[in-house]
PDB file of N, CA and C in Angstrom:
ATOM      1  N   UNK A   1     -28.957 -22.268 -10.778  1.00  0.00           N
ATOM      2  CA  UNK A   1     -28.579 -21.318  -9.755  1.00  0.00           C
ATOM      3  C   UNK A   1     -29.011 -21.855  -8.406  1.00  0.00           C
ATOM      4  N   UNK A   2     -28.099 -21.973  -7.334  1.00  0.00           N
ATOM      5  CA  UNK A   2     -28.146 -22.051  -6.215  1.00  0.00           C
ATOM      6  C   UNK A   2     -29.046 -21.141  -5.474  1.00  0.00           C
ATOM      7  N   UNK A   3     -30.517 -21.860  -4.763  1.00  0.00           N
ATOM      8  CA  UNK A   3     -30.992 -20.352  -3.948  1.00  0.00           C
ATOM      9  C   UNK A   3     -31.206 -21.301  -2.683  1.00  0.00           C
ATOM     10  N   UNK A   4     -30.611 -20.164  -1.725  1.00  0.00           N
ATOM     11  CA  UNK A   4     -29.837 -20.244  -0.291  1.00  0.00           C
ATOM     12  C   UNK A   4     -31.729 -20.117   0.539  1.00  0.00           C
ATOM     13  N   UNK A   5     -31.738 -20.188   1.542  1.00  0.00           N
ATOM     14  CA  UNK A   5     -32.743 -19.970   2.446  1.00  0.00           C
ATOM     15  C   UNK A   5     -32.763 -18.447   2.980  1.00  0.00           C
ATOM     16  N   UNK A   6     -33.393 -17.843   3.035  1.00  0.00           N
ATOM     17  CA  UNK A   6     -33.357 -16.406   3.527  1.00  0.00           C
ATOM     18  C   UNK A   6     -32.694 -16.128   4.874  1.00  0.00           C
ATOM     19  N   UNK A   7     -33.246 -16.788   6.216  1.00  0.00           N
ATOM     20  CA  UNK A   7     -31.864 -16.590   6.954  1.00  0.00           C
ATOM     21  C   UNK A   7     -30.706 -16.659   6.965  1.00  0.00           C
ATOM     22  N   UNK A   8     -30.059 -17.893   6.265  1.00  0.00           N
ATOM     23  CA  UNK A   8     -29.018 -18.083   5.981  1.00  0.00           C
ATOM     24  C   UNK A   8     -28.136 -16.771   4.902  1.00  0.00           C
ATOM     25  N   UNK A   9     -29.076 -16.006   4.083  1.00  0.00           N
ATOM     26  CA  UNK A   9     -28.603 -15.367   3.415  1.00  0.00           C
ATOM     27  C   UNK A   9     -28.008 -13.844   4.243  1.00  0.00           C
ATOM     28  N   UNK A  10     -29.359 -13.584   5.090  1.00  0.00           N
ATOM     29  CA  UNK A  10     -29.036 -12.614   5.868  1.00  0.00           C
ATOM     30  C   UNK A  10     -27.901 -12.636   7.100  1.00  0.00           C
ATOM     31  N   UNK A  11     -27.547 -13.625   7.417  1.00  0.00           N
ATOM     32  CA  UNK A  11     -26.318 -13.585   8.311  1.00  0.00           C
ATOM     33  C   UNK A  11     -25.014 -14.066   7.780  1.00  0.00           C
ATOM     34  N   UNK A  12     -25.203 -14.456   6.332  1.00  0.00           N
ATOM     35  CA  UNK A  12     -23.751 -14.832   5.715  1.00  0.00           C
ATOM     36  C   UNK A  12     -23.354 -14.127   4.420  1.00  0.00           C
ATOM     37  N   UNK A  13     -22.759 -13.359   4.165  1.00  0.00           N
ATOM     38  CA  UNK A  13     -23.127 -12.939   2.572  1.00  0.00           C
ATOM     39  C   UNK A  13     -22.178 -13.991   1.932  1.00  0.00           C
ATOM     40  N   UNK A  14     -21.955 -14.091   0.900  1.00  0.00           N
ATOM     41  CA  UNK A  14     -21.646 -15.510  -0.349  1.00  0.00           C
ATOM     42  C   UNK A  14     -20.538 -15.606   0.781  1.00  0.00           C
ATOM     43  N   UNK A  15     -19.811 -17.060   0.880  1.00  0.00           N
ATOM     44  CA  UNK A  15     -18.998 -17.600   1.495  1.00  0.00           C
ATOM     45  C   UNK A  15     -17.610 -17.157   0.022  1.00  0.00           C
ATOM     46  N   UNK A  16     -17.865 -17.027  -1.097  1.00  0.00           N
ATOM     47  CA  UNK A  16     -16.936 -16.892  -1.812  1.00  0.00           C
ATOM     48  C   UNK A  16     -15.976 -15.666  -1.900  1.00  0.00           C
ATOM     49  N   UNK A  17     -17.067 -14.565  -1.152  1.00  0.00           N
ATOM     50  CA  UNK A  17     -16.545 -12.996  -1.152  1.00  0.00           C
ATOM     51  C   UNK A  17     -15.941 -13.048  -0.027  1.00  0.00           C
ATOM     52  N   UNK A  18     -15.683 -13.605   1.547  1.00  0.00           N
ATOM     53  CA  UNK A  18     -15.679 -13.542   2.957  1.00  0.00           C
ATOM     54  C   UNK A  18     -14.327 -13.996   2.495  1.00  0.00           C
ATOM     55  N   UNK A  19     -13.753 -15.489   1.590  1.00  0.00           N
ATOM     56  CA  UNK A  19     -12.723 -15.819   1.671  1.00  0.00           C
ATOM     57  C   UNK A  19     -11.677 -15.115   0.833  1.00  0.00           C
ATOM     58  N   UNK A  20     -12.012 -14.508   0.068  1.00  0.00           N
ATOM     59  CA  UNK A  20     -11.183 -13.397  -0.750  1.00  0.00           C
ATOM     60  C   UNK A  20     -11.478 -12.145   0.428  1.00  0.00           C
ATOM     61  N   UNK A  21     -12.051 -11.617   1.084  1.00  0.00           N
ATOM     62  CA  UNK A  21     -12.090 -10.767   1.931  1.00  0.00           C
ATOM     63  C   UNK A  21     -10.777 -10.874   2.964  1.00  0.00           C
ATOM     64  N   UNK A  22     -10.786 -12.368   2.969  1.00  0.00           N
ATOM     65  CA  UNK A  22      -9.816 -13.208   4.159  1.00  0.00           C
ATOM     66  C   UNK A  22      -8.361 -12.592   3.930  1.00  0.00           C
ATOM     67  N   UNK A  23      -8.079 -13.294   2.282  1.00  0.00           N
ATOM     68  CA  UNK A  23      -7.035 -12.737   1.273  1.00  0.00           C
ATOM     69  C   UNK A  23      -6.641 -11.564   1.312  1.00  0.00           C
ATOM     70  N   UNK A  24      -7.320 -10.845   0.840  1.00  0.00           N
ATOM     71  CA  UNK A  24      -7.154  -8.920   0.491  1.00  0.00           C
ATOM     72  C   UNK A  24      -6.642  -9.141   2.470  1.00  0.00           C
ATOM     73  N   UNK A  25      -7.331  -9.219   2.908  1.00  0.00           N
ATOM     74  CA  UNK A  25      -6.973  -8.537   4.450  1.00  0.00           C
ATOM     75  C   UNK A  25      -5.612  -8.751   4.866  1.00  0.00           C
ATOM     76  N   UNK A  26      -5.359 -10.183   5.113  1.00  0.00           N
ATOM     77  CA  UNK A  26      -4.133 -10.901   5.683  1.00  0.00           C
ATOM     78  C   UNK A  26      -3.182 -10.542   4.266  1.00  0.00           C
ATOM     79  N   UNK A  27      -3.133 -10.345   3.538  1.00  0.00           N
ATOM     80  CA  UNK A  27      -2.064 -10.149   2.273  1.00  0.00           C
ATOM     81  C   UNK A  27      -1.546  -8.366   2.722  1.00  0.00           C
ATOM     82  N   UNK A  28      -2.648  -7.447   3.050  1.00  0.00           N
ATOM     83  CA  UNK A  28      -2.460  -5.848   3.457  1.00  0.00           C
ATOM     84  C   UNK A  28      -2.099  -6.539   5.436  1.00  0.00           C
ATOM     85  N   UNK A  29      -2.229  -6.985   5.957  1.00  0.00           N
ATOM     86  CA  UNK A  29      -1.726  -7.241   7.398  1.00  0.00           C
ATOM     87  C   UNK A  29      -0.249  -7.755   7.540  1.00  0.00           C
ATOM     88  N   UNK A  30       0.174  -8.293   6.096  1.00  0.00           N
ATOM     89  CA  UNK A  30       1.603  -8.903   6.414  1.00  0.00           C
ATOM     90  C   UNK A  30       2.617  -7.457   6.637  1.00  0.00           C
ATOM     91  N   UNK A  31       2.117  -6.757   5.977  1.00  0.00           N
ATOM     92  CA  UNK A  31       3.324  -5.569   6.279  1.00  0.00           C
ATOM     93  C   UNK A  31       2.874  -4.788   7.263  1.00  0.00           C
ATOM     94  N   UNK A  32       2.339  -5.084   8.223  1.00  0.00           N
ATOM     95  CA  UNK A  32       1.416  -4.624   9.557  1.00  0.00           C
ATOM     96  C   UNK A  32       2.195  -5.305  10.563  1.00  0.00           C
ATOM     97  N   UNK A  33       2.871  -4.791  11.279  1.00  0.00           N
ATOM     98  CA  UNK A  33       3.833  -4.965  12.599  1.00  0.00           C
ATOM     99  C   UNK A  33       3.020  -6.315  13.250  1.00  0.00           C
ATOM    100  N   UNK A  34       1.749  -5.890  14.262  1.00  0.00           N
ATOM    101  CA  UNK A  34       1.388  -6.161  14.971  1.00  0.00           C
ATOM    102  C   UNK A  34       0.251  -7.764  14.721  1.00  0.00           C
ATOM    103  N   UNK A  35       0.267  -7.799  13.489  1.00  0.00           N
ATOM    104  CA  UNK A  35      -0.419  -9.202  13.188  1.00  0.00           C
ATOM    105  C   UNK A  35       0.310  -9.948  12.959  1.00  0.00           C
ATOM    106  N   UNK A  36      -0.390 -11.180  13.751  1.00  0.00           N
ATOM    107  CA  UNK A  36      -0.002 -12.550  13.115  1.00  0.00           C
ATOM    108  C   UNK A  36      -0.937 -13.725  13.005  1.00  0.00           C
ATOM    109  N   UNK A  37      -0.543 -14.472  12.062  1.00  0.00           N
ATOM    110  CA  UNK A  37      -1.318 -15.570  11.839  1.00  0.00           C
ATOM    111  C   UNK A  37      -1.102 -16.879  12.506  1.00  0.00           C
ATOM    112  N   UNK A  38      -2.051 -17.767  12.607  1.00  0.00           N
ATOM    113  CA  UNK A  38      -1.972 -19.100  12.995  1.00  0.00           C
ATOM    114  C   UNK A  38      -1.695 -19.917  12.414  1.00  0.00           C
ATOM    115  N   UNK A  39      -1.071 -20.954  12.432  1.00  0.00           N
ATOM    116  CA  UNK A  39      -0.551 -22.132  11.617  1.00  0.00           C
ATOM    117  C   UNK A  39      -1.974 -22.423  10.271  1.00  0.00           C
ATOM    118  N   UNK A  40      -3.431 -22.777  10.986  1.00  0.00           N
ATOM    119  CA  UNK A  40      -4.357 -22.783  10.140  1.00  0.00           C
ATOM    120  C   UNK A  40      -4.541 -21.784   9.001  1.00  0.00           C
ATOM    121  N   UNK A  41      -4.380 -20.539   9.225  1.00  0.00           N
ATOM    122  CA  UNK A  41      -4.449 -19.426   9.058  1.00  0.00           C
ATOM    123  C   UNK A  41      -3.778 -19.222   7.599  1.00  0.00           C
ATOM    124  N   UNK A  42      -2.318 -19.290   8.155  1.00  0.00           N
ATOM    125  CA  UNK A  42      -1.349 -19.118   7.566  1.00  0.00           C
ATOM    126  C   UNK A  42      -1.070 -20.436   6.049  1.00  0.00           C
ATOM    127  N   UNK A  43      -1.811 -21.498   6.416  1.00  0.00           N
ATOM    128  CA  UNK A  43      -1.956 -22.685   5.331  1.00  0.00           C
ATOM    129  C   UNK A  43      -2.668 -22.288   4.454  1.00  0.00           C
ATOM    130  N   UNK A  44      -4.143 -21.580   5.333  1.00  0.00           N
ATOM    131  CA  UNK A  44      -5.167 -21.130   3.879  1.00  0.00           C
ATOM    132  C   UNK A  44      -4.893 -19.958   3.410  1.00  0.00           C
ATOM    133  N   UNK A  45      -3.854 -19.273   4.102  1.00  0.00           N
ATOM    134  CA  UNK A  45      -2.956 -18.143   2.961  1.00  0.00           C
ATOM    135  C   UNK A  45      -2.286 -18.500   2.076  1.00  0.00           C
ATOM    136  N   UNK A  46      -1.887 -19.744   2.704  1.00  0.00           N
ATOM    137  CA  UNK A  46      -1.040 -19.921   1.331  1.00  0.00           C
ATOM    138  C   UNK A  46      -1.650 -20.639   0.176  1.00  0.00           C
ATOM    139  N   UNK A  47      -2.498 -21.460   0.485  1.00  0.00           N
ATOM    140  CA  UNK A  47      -3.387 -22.543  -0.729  1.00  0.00           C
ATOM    141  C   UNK A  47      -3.800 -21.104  -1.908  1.00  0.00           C
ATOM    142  N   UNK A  48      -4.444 -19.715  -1.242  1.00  0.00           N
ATOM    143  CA  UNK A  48      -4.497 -19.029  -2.091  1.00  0.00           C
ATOM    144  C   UNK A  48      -4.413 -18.059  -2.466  1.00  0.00           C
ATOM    145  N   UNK A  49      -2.838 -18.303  -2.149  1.00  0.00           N
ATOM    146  CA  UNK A  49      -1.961 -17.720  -2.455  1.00  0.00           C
ATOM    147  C   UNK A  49      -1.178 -18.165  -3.860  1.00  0.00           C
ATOM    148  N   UNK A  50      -1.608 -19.788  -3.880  1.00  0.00           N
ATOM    149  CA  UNK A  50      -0.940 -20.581  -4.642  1.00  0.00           C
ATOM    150  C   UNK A  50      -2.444 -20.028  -6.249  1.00  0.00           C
ATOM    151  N   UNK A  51      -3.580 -20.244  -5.582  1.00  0.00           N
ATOM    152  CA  UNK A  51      -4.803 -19.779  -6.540  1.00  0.00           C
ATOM    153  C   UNK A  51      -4.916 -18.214  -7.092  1.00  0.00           C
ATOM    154  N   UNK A  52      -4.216 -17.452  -6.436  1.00  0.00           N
ATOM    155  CA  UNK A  52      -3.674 -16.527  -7.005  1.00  0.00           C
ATOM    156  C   UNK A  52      -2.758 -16.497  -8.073  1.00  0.00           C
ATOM    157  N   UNK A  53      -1.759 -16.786  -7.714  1.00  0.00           N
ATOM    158  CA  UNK A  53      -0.511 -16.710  -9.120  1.00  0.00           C
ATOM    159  C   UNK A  53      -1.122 -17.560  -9.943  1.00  0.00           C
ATOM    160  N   UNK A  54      -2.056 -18.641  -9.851  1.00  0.00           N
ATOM    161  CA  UNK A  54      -2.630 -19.357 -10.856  1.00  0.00           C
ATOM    162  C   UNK A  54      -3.958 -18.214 -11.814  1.00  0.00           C
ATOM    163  N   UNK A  55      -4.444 -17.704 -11.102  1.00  0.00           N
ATOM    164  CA  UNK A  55      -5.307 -16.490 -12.086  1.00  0.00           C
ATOM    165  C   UNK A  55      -4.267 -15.458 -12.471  1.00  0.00           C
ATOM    166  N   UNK A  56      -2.907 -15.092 -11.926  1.00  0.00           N
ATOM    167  CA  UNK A  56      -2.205 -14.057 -13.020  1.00  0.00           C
ATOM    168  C   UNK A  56      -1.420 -14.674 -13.833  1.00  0.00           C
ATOM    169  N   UNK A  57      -0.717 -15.901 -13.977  1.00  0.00           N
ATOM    170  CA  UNK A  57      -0.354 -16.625 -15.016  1.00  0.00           C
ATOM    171  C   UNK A  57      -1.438 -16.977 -16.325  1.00  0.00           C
ATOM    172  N   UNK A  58      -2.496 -17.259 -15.813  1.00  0.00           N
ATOM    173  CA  UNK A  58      -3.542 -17.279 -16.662  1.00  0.00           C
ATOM    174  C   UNK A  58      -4.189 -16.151 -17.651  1.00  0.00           C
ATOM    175  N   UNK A  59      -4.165 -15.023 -16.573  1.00  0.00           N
ATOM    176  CA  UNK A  59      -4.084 -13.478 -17.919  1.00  0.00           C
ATOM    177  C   UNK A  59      -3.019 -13.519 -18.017  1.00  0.00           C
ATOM    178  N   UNK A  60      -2.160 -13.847 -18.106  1.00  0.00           N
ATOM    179  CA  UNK A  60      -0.702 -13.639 -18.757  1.00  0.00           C
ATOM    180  C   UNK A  60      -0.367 -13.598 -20.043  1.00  0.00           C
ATOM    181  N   UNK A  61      -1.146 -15.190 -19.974  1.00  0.00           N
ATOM    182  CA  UNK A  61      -0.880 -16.095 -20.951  1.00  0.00           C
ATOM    183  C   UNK A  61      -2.129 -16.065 -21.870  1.00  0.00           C
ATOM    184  N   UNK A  62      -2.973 -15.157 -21.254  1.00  0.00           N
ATOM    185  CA  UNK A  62      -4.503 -14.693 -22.311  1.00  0.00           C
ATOM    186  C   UNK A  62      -3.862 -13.359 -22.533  1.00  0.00           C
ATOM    187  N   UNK A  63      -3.222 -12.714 -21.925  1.00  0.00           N
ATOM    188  CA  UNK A  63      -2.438 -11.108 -22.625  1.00  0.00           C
ATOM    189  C   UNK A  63      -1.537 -11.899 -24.008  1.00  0.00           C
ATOM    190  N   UNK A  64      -0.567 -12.806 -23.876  1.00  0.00           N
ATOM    191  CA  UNK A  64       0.045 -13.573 -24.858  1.00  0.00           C
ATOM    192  C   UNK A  64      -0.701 -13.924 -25.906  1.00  0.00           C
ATOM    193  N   UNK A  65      -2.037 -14.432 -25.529  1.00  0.00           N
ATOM    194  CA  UNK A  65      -2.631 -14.704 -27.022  1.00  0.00           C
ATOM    195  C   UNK A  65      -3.270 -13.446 -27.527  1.00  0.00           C
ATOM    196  N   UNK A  66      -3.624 -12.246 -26.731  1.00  0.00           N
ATOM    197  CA  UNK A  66      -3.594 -11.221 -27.868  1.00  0.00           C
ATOM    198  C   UNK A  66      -2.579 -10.361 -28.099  1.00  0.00           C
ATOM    199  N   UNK A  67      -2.106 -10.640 -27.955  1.00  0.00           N
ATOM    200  CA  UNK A  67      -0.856 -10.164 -28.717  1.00  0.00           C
ATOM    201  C   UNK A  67      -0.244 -11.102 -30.118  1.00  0.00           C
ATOM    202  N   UNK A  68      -0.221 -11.954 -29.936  1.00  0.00           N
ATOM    203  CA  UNK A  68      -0.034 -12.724 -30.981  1.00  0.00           C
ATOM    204  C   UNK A  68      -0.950 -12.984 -32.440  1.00  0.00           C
ATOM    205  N   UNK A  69      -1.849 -11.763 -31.979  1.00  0.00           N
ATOM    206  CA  UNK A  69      -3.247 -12.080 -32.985  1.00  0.00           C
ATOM    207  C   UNK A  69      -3.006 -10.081 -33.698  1.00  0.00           C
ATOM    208  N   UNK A  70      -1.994  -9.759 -33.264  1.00  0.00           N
ATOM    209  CA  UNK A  70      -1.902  -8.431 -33.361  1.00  0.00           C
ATOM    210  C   UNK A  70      -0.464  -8.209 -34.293  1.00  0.00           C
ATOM    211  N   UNK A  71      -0.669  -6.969 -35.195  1.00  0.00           N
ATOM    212  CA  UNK A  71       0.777  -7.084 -35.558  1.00  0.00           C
ATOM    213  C   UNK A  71       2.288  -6.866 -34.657  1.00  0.00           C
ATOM    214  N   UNK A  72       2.078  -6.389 -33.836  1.00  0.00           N
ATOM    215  CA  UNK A  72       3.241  -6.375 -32.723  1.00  0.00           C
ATOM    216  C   UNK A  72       3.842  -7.322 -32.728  1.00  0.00           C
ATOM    217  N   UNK A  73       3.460  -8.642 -32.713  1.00  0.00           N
ATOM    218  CA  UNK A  73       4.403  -9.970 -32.907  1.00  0.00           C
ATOM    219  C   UNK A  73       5.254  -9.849 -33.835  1.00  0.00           C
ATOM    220  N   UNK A  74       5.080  -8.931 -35.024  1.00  0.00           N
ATOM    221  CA  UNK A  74       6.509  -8.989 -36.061  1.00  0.00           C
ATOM    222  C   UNK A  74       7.372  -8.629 -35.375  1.00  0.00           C
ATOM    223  N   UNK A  75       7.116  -7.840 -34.744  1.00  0.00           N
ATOM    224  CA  UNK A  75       8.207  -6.821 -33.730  1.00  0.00           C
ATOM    225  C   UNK A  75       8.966  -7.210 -32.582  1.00  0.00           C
ATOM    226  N   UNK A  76       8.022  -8.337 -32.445  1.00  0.00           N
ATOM    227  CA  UNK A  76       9.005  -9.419 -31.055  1.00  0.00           C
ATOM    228  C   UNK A  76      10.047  -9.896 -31.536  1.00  0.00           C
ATOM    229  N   UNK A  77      11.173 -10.547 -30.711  1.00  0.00           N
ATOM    230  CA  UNK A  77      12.160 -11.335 -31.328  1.00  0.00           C
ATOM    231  C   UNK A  77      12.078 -12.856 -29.998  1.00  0.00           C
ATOM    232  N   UNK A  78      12.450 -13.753 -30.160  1.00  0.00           N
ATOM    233  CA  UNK A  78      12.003 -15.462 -29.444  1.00  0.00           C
ATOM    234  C   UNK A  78      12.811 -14.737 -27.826  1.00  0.00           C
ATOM    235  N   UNK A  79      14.173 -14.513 -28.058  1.00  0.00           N
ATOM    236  CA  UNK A  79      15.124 -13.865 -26.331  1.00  0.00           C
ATOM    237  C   UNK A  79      14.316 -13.025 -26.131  1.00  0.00           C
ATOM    238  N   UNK A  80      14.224 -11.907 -26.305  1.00  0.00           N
ATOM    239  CA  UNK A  80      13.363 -10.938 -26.085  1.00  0.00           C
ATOM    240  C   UNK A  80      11.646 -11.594 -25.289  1.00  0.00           C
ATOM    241  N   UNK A  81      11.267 -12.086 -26.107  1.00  0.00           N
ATOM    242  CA  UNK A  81      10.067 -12.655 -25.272  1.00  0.00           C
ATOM    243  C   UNK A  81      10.167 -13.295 -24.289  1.00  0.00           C
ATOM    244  N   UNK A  82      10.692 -14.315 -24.804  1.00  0.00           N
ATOM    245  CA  UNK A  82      11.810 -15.648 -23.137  1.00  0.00           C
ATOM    246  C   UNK A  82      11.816 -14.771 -21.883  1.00  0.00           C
ATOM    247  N   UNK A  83      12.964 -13.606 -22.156  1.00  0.00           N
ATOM    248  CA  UNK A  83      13.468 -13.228 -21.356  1.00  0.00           C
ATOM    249  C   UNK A  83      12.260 -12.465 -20.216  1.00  0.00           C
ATOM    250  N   UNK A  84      11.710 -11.415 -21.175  1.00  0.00           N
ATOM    251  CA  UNK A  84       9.974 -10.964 -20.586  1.00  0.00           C
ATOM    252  C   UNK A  84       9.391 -11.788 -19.814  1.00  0.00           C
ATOM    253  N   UNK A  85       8.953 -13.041 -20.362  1.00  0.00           N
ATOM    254  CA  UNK A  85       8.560 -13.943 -19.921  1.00  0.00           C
ATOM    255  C   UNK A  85       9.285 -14.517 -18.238  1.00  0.00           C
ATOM    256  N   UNK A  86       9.934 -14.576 -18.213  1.00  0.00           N
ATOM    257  CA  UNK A  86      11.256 -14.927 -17.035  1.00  0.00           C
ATOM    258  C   UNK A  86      10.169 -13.902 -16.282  1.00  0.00           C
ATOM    259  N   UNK A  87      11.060 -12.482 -16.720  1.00  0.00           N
ATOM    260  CA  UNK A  87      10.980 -11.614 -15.512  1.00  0.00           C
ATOM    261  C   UNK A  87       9.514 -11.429 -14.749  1.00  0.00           C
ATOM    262  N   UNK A  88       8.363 -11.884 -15.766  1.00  0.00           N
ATOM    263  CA  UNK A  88       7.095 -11.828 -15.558  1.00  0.00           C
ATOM    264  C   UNK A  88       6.383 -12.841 -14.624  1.00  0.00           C
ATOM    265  N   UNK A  89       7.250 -13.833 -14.730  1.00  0.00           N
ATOM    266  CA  UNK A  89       7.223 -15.234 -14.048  1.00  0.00           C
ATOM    267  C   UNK A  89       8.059 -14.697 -12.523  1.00  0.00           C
ATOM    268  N   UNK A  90       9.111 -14.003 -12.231  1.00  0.00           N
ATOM    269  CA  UNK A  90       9.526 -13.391 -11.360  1.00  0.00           C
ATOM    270  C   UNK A  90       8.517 -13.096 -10.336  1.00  0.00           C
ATOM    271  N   UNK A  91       8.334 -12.109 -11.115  1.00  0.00           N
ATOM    272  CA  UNK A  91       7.453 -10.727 -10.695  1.00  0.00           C
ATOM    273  C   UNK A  91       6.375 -11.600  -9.932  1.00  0.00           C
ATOM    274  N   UNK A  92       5.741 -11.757 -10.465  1.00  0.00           N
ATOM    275  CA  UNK A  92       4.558 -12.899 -10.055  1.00  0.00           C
ATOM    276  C   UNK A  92       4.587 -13.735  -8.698  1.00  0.00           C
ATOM    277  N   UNK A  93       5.694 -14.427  -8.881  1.00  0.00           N
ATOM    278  CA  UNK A  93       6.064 -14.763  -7.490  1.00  0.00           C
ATOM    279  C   UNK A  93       6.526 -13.927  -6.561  1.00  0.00           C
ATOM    280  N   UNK A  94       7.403 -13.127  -6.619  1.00  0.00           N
ATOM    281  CA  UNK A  94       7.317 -11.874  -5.575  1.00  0.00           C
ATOM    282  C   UNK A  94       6.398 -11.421  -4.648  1.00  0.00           C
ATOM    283  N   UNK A  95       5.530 -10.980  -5.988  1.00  0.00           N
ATOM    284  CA  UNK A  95       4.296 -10.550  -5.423  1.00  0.00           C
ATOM    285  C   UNK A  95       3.316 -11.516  -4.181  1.00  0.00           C
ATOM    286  N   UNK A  96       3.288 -12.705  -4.856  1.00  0.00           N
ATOM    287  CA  UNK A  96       2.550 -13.795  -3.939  1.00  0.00           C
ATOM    288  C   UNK A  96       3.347 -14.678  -2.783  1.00  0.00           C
ATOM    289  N   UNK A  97       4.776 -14.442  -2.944  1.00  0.00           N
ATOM    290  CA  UNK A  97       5.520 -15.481  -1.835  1.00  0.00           C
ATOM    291  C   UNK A  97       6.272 -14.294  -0.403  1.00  0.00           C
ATOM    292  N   UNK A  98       6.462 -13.131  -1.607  1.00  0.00           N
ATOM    293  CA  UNK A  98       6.440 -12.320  -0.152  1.00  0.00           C
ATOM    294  C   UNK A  98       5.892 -12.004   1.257  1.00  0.00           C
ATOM    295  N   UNK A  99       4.755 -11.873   1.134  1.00  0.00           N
ATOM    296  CA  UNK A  99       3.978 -11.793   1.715  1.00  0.00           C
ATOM    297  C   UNK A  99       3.473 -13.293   2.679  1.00  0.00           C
ATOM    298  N   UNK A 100       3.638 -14.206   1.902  1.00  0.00           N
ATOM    299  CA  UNK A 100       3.596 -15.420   2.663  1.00  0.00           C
ATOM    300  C   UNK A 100       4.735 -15.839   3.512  1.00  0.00           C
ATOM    301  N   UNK A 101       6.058 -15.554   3.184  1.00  0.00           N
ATOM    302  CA  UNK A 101       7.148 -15.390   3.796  1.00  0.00           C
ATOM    303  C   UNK A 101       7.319 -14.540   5.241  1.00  0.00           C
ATOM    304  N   UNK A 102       6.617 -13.271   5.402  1.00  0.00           N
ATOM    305  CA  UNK A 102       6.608 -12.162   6.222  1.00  0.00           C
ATOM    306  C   UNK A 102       5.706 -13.218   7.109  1.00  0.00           C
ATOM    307  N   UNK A 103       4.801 -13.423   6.840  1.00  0.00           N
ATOM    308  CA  UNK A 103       3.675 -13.743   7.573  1.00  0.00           C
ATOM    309  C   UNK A 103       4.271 -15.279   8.502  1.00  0.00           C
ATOM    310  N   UNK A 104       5.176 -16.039   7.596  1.00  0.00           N
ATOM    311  CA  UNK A 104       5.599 -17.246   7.986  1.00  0.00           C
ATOM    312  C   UNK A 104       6.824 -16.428   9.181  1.00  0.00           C
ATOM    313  N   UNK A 105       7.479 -16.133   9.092  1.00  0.00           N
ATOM    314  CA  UNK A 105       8.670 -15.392   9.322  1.00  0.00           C
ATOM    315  C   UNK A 105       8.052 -14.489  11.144  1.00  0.00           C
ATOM    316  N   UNK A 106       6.985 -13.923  10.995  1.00  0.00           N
ATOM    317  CA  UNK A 106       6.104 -13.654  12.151  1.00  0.00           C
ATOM    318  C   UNK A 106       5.720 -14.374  12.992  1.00  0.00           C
ATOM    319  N   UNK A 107       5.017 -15.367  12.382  1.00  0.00           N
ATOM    320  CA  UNK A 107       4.466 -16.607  13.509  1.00  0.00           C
ATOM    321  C   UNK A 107       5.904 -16.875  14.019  1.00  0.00           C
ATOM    322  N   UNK A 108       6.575 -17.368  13.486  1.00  0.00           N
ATOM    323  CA  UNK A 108       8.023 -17.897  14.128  1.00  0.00           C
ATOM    324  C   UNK A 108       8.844 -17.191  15.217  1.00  0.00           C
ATOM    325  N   UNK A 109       8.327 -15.728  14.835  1.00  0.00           N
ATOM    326  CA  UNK A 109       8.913 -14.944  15.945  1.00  0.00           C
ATOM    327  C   UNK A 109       8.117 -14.842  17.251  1.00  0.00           C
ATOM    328  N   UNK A 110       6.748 -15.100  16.884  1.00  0.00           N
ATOM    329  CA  UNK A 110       5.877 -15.223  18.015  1.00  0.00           C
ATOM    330  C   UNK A 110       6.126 -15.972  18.696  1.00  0.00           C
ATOM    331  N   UNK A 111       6.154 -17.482  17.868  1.00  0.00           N
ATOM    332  CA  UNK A 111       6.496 -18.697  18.609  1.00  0.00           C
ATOM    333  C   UNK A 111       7.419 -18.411  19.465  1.00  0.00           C
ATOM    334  N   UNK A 112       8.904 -18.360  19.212  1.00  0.00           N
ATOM    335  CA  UNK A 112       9.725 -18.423  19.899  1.00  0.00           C
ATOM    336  C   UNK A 112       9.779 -17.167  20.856  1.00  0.00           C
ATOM    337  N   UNK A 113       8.941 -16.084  20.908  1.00  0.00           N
ATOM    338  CA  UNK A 113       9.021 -14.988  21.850  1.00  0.00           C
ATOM    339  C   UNK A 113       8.172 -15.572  22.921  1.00  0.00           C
ATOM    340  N   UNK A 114       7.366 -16.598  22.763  1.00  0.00           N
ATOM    341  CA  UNK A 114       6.240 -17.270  23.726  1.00  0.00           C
ATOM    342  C   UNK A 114       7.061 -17.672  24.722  1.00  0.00           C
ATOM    343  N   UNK A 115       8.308 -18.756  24.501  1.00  0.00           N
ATOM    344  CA  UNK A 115       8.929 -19.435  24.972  1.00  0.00           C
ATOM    345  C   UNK A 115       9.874 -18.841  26.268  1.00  0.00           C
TER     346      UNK A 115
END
């Protein structure tokens, strides 16, 4: 275990919570008129943004293995799953490229309203 120096602790809380703080914020600001992001900004939205859909593909695909350990799998059919699968893979991206889109889509309007 990592132990930090006591000042340092008191003016920073974990650097790991601040950058998911970053996330949650700017992800609830994209559908917020009046914000926009910076090119920097807007890169480390997206890197995890990209580390996002990588942790819900990952329970996805840990929801998949219990299920498969369950009798419900008699009950699946191979299209039927595929197809689930698709739309779940959809969904997923929606969720994470929207929002990066709005936000991309903003700066651009800034930009060119600068001009």
């Amino acid at each position: 275990m990592l132990v930090l120096p006591h000042a340092w602790r008191c003016c920073n809380p974990e650097p790991e919570a601040i950058e998911m703080r970053f996330y949650i914020a700017a992800y609830r600001n994209a559908f917020r008129r009046s914000h926009t992001l910076s090119g920097k900004q807007l890169a480390t939205f997206l890197l995890y943004s990209v580390v996002v859909f990588a942790l819900l593909m990952g329970l996805y695909l840990l929801a998949w293995q219990v299920v498969i350990y369950t009798p419900v799998i008699n009950y699946l059919t191979a299209p039927g799953v595929m197809q689930f699968s698709v739309y779940a893979i959809h969904f997923f991206q929606l969720i994470v490229l929207v929002p990066v889109a709005i936000h991309l889509l903003k700066m651009v309007v800034a930009y060119l309203c600068r001009k």
